[in-house]
N, C-alpha and C. Protein backbone atom coordinates (compact mmCIF):
# COMPACT_ATOMS: atom_id res chain seq x y z
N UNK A 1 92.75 136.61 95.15
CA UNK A 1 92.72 136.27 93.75
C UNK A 1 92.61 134.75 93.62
N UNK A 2 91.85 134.61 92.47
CA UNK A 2 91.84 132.54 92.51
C UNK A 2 91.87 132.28 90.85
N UNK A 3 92.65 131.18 90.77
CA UNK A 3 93.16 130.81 89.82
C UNK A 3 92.56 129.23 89.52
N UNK A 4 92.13 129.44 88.18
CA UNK A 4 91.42 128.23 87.75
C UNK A 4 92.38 127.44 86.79
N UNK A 5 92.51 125.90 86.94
CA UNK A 5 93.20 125.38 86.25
C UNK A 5 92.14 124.28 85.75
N UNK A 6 92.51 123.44 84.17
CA UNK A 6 91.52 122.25 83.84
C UNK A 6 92.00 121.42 83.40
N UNK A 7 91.41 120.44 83.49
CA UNK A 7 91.78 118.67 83.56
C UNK A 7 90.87 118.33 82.31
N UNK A 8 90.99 117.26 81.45
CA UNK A 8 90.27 116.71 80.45
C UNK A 8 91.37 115.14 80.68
N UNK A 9 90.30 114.07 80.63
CA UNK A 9 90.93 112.78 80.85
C UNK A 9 89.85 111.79 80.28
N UNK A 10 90.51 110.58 79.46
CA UNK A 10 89.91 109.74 78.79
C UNK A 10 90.64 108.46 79.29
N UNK A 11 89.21 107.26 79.19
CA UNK A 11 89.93 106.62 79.77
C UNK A 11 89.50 105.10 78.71
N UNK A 12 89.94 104.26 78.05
CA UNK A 12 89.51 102.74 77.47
C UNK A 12 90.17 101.42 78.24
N UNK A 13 88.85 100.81 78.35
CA UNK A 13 89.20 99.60 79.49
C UNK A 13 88.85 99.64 80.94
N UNK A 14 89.43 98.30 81.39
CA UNK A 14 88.93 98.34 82.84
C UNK A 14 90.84 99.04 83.32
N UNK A 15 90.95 97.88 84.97
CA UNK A 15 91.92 97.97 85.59
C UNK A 15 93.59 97.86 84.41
N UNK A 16 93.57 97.24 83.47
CA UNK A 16 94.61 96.59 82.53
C UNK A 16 94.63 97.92 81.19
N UNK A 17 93.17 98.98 81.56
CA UNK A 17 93.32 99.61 80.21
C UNK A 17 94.17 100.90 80.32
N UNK A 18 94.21 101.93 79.48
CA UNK A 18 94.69 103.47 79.26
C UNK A 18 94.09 104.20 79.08
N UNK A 19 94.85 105.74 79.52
CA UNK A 19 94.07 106.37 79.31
C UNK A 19 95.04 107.97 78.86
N UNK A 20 94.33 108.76 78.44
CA UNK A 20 95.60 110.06 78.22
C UNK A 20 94.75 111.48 79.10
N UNK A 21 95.60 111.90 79.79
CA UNK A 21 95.36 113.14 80.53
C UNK A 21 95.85 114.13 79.84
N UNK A 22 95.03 115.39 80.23
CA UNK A 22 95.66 116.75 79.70
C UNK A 22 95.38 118.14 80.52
N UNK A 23 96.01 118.78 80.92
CA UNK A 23 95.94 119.67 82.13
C UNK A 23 97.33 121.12 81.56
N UNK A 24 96.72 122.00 81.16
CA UNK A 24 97.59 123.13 80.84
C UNK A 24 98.60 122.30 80.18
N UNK A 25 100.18 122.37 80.36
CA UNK A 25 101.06 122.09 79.90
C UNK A 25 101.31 120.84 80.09
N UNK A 26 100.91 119.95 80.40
CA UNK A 26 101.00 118.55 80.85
C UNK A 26 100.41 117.72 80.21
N UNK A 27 100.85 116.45 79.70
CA UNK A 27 99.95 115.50 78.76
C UNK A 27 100.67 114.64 78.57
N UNK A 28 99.81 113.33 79.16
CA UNK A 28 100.69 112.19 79.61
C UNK A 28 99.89 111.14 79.03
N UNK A 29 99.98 109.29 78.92
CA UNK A 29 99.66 108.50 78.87
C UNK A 29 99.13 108.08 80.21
N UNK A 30 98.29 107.36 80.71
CA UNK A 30 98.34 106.99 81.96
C UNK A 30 97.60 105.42 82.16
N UNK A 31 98.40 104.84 82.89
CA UNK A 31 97.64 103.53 83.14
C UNK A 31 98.17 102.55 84.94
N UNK A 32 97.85 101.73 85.15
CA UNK A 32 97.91 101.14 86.35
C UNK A 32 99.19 100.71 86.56
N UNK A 33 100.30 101.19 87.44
CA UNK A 33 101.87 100.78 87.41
C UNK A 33 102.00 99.34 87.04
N UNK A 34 102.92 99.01 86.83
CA UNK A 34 103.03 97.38 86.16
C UNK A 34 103.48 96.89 87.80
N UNK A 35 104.27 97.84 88.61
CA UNK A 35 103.84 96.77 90.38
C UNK A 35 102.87 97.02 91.15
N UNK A 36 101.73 97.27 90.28
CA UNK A 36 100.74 97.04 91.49
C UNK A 36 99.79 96.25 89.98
N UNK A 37 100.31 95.44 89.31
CA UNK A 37 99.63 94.51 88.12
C UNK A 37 98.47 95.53 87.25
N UNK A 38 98.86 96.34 86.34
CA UNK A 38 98.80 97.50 85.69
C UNK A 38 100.23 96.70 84.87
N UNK A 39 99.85 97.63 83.05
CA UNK A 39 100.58 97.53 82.31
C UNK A 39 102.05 98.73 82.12
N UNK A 40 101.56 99.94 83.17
CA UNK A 40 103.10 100.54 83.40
C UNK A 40 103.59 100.83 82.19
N UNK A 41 102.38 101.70 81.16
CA UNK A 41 102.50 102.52 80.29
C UNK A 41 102.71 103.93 80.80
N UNK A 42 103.66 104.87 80.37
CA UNK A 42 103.25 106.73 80.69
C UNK A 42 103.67 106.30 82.15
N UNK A 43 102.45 107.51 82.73
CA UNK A 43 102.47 107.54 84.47
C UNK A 43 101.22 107.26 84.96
N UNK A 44 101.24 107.50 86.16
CA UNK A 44 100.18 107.07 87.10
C UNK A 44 99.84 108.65 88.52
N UNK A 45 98.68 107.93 88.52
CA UNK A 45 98.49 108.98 89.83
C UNK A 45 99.54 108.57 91.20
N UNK A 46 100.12 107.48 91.01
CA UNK A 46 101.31 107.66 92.24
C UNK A 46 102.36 108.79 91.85
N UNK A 47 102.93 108.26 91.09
CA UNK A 47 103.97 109.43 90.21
C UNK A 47 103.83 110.45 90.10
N UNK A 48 102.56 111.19 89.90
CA UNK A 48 101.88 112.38 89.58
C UNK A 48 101.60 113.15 91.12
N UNK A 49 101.23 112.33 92.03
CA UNK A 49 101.31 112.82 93.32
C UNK A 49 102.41 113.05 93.60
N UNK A 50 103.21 112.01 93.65
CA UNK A 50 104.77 112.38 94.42
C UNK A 50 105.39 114.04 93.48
N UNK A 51 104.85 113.56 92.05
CA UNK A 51 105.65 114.83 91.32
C UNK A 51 105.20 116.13 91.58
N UNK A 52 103.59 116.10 92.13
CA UNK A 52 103.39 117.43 92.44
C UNK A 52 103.69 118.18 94.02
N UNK A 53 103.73 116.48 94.91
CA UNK A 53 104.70 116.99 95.94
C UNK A 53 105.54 117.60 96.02
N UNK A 54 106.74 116.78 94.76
CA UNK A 54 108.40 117.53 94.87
C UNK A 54 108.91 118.09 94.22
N UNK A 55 107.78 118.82 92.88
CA UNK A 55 107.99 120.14 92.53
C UNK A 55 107.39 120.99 92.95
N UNK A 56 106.52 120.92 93.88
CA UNK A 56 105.99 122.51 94.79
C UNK A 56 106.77 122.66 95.89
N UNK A 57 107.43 121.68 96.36
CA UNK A 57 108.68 121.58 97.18
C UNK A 57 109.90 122.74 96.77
N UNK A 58 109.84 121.85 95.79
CA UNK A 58 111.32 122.20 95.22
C UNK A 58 111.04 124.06 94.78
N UNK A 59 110.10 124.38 94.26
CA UNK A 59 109.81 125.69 93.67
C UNK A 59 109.99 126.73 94.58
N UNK A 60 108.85 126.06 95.98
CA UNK A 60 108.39 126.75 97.06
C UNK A 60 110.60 127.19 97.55
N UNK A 61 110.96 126.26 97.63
CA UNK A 61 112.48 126.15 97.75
C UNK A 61 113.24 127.38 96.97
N UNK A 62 113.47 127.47 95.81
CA UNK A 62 113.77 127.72 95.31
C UNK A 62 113.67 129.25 95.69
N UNK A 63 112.24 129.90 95.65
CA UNK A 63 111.63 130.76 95.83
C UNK A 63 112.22 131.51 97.38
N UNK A 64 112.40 130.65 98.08
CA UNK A 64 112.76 131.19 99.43
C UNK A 64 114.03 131.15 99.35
N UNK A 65 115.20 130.79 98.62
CA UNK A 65 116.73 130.72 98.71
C UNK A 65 116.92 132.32 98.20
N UNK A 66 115.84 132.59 97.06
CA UNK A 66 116.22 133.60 96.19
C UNK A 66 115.40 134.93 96.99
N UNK A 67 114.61 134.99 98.25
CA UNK A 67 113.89 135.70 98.59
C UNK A 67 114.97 136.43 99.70
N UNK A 68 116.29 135.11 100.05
CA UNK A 68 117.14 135.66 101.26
C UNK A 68 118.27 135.98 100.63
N UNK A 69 118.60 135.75 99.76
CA UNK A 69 119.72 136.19 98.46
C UNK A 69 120.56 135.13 98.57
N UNK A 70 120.57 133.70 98.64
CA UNK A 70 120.80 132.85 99.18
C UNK A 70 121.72 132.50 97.47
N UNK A 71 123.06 132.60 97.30
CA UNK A 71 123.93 132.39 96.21
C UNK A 71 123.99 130.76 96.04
N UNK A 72 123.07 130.37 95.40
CA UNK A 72 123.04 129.25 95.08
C UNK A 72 122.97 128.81 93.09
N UNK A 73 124.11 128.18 93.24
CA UNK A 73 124.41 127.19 91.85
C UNK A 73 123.50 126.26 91.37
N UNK A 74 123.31 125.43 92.24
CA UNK A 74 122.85 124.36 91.25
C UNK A 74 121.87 124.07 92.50
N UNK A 75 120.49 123.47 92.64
CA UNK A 75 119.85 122.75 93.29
C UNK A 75 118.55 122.16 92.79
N UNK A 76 119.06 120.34 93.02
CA UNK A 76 118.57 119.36 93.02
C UNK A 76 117.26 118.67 94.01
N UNK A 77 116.24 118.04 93.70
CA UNK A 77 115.44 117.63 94.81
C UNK A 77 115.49 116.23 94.42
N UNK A 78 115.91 114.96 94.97
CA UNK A 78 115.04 113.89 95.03
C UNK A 78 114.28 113.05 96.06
N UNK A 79 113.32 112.95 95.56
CA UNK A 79 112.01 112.31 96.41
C UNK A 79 111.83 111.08 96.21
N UNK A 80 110.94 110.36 97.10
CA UNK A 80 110.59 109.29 97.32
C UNK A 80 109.25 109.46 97.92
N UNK A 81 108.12 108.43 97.35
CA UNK A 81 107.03 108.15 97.80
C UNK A 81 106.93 106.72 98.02
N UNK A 82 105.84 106.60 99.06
CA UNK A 82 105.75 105.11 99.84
C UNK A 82 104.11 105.08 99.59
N UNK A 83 103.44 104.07 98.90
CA UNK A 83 102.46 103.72 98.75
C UNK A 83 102.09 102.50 99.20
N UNK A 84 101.21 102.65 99.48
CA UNK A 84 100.61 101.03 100.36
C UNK A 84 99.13 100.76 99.96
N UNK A 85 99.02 98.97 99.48
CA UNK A 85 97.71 99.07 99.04
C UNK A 85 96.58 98.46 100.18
N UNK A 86 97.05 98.58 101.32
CA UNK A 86 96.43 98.15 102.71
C UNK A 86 95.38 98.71 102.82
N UNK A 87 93.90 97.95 103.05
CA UNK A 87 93.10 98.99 103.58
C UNK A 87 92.76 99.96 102.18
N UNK A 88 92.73 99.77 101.34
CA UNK A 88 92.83 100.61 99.72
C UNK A 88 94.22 101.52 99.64
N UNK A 89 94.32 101.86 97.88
CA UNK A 89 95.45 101.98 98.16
C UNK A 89 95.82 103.98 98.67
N UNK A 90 96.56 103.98 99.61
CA UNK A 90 97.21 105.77 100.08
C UNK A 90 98.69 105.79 99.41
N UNK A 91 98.88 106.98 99.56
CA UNK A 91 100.23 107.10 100.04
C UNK A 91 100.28 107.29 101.36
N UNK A 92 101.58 106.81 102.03
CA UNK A 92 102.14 106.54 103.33
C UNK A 92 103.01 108.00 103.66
N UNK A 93 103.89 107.59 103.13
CA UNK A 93 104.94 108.79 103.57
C UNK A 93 105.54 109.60 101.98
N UNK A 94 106.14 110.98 102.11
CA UNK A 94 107.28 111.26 100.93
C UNK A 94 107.87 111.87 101.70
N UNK A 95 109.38 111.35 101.08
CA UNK A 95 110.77 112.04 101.68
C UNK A 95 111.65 112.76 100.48
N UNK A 96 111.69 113.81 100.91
CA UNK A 96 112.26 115.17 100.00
C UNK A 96 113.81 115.31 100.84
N UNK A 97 114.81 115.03 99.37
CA UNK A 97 116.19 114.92 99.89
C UNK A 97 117.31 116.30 99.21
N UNK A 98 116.80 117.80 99.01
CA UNK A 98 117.16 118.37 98.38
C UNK A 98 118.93 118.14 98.58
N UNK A 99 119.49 118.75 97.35
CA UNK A 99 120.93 119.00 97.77
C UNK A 99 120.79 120.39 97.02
N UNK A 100 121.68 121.16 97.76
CA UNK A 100 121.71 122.70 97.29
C UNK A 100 123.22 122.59 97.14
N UNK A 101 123.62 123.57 95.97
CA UNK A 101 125.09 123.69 96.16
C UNK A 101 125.02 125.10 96.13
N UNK A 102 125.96 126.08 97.22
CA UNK A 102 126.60 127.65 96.81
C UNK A 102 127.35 127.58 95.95
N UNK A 103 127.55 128.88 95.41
CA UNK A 103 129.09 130.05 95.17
C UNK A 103 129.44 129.51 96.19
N UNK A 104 130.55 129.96 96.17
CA UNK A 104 132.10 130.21 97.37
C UNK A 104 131.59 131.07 98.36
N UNK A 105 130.87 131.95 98.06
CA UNK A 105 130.79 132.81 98.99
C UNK A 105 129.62 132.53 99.87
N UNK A 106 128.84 131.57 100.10
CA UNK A 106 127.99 131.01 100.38
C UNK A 106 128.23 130.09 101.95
N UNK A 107 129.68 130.15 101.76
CA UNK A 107 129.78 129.64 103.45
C UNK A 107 129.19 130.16 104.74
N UNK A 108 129.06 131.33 105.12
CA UNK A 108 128.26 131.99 105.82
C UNK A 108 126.99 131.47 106.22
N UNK A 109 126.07 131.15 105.29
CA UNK A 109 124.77 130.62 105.07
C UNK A 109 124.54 129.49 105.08
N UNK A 110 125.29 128.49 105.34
CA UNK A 110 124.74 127.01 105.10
C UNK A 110 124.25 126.34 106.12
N UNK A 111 123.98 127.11 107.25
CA UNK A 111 122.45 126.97 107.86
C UNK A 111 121.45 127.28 107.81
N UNK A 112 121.34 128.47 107.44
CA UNK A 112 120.12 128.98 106.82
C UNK A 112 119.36 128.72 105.41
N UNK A 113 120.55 127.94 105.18
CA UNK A 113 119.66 127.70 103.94
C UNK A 113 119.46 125.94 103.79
N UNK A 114 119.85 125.47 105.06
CA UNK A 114 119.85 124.31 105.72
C UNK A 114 117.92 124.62 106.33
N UNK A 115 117.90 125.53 107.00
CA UNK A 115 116.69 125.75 107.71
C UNK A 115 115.67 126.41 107.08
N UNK A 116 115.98 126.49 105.92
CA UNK A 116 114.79 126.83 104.32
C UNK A 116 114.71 125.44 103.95
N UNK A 117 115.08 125.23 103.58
CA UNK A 117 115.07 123.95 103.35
C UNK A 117 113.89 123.03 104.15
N UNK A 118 113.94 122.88 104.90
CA UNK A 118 113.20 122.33 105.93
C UNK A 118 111.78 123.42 105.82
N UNK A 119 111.97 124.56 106.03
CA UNK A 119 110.66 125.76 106.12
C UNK A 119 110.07 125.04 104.84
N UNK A 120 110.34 125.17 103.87
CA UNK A 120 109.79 125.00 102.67
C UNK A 120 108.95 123.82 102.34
N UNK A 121 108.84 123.04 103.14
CA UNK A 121 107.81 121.71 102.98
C UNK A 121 106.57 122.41 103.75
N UNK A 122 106.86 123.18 104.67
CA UNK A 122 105.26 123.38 105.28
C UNK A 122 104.43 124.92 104.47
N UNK A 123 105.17 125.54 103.72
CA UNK A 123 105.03 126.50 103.07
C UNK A 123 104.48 126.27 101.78
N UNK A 124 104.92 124.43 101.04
CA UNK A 124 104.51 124.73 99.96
C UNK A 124 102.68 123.96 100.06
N UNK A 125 102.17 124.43 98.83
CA UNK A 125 101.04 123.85 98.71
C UNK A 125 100.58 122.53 98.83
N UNK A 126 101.09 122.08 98.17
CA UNK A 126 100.64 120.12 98.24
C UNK A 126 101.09 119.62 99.45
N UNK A 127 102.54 120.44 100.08
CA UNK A 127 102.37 119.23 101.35
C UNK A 127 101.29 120.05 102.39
N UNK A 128 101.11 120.77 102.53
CA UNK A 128 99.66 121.55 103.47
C UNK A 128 98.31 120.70 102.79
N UNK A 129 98.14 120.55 101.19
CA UNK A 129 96.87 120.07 100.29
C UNK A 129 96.98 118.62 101.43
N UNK A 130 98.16 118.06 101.82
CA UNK A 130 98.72 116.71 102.21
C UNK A 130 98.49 116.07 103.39
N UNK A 131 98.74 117.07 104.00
CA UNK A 131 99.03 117.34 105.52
C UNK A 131 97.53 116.73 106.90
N UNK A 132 98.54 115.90 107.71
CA UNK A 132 97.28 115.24 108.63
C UNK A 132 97.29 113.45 107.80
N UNK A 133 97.30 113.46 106.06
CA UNK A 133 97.17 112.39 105.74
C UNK A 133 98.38 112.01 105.37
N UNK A 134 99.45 112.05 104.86
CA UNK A 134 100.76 111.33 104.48
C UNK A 134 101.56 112.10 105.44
N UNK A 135 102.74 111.81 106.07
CA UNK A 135 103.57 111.90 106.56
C UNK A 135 105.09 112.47 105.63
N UNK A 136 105.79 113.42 105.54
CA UNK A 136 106.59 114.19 104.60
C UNK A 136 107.58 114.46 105.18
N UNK A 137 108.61 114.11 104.91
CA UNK A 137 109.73 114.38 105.78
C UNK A 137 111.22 115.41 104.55
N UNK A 138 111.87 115.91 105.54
CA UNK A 138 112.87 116.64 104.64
C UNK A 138 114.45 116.13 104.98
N UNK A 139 115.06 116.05 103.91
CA UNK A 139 116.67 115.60 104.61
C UNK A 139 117.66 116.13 103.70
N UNK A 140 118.08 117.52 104.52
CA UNK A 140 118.52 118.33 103.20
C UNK A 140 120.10 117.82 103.24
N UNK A 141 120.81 118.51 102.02
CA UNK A 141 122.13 118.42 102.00
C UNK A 141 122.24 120.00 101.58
N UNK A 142 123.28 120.68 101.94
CA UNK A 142 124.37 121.62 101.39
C UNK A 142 125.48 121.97 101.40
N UNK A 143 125.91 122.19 100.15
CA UNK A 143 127.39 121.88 99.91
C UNK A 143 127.89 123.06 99.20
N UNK A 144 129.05 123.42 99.80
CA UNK A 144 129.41 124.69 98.98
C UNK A 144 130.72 124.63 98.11
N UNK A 145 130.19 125.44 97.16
CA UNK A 145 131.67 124.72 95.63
C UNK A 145 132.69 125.74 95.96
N UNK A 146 133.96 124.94 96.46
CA UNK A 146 135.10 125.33 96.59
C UNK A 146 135.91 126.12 95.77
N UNK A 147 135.41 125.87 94.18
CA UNK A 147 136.13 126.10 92.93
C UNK A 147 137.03 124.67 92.63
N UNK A 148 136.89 123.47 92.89
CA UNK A 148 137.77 122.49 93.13
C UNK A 148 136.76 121.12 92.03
């Protein structure tokens, strides 16, 4: 089965100008970050990469905690992307730092869901879309709620 998604994007100006994107549920301002000398209106395609990194991360995640019955409360992802304008500009590396918290009853599992965690970067889409060119690393945490 294949699934079509669409983009519509406008853009006024050169390097200094804006522009507004629109893609299904998404609709943003977009212009050149203000640190790479861009006015750092809305977002940017750095931001937008890293975000589609570390929410297909996080989903792909999500998806596999709940596939092993994995009693989880609350879980968080934060990421980091490394861009470099060497050579034009890439991204370098992203590092995905989930923290998962259990139930109580969740002690049992906090390796396995230590080792989903980790599964889940090569499972999800964008870091495979990724893969060979940025470097992605995982550094999970889990913590299980005491009731305390």
């Amino acid at each position: 089965m294949k699934h079509m998604f669409h983009y519509e994007g406008r853009w006024t100006g050169g390097r200094a100008g804006s522009g507004e994107i629109r893609a299904g549920g998404l609709q943003a301002t977009v212009t050149r970050p203000a640190q790479m000398g861009g006015p750092g209106i809305g977002t940017n395609p750095d931001e937008m990469l890293l975000s589609a990194a570390a929410t297909c991360y996080m989903m792909t995640l999500a998806f596999l905690l709940e596939a092993r019955k994995i009693p989880v409360m609350d879980l968080t992802v934060f990421s980091t992307g490394v861009f470099s304008e060497e050579g034009g500009l890439h991204c370098d590396s992203i590092a995905h730092r989930p923290k998962i918290l259990l139930d109580g009853e969740g002690n049992g599992v906090v390796d396995l869901a230590m080792q989903l965690a980790r599964e889940a970067e090569s499972r999800c889409m964008v870091s495979r879309a990724l893969a060979g060119n940025v470097s992605i690393s995982v550094e999970p945490e889990v913590f299980v709620n005491d009731g305390r």
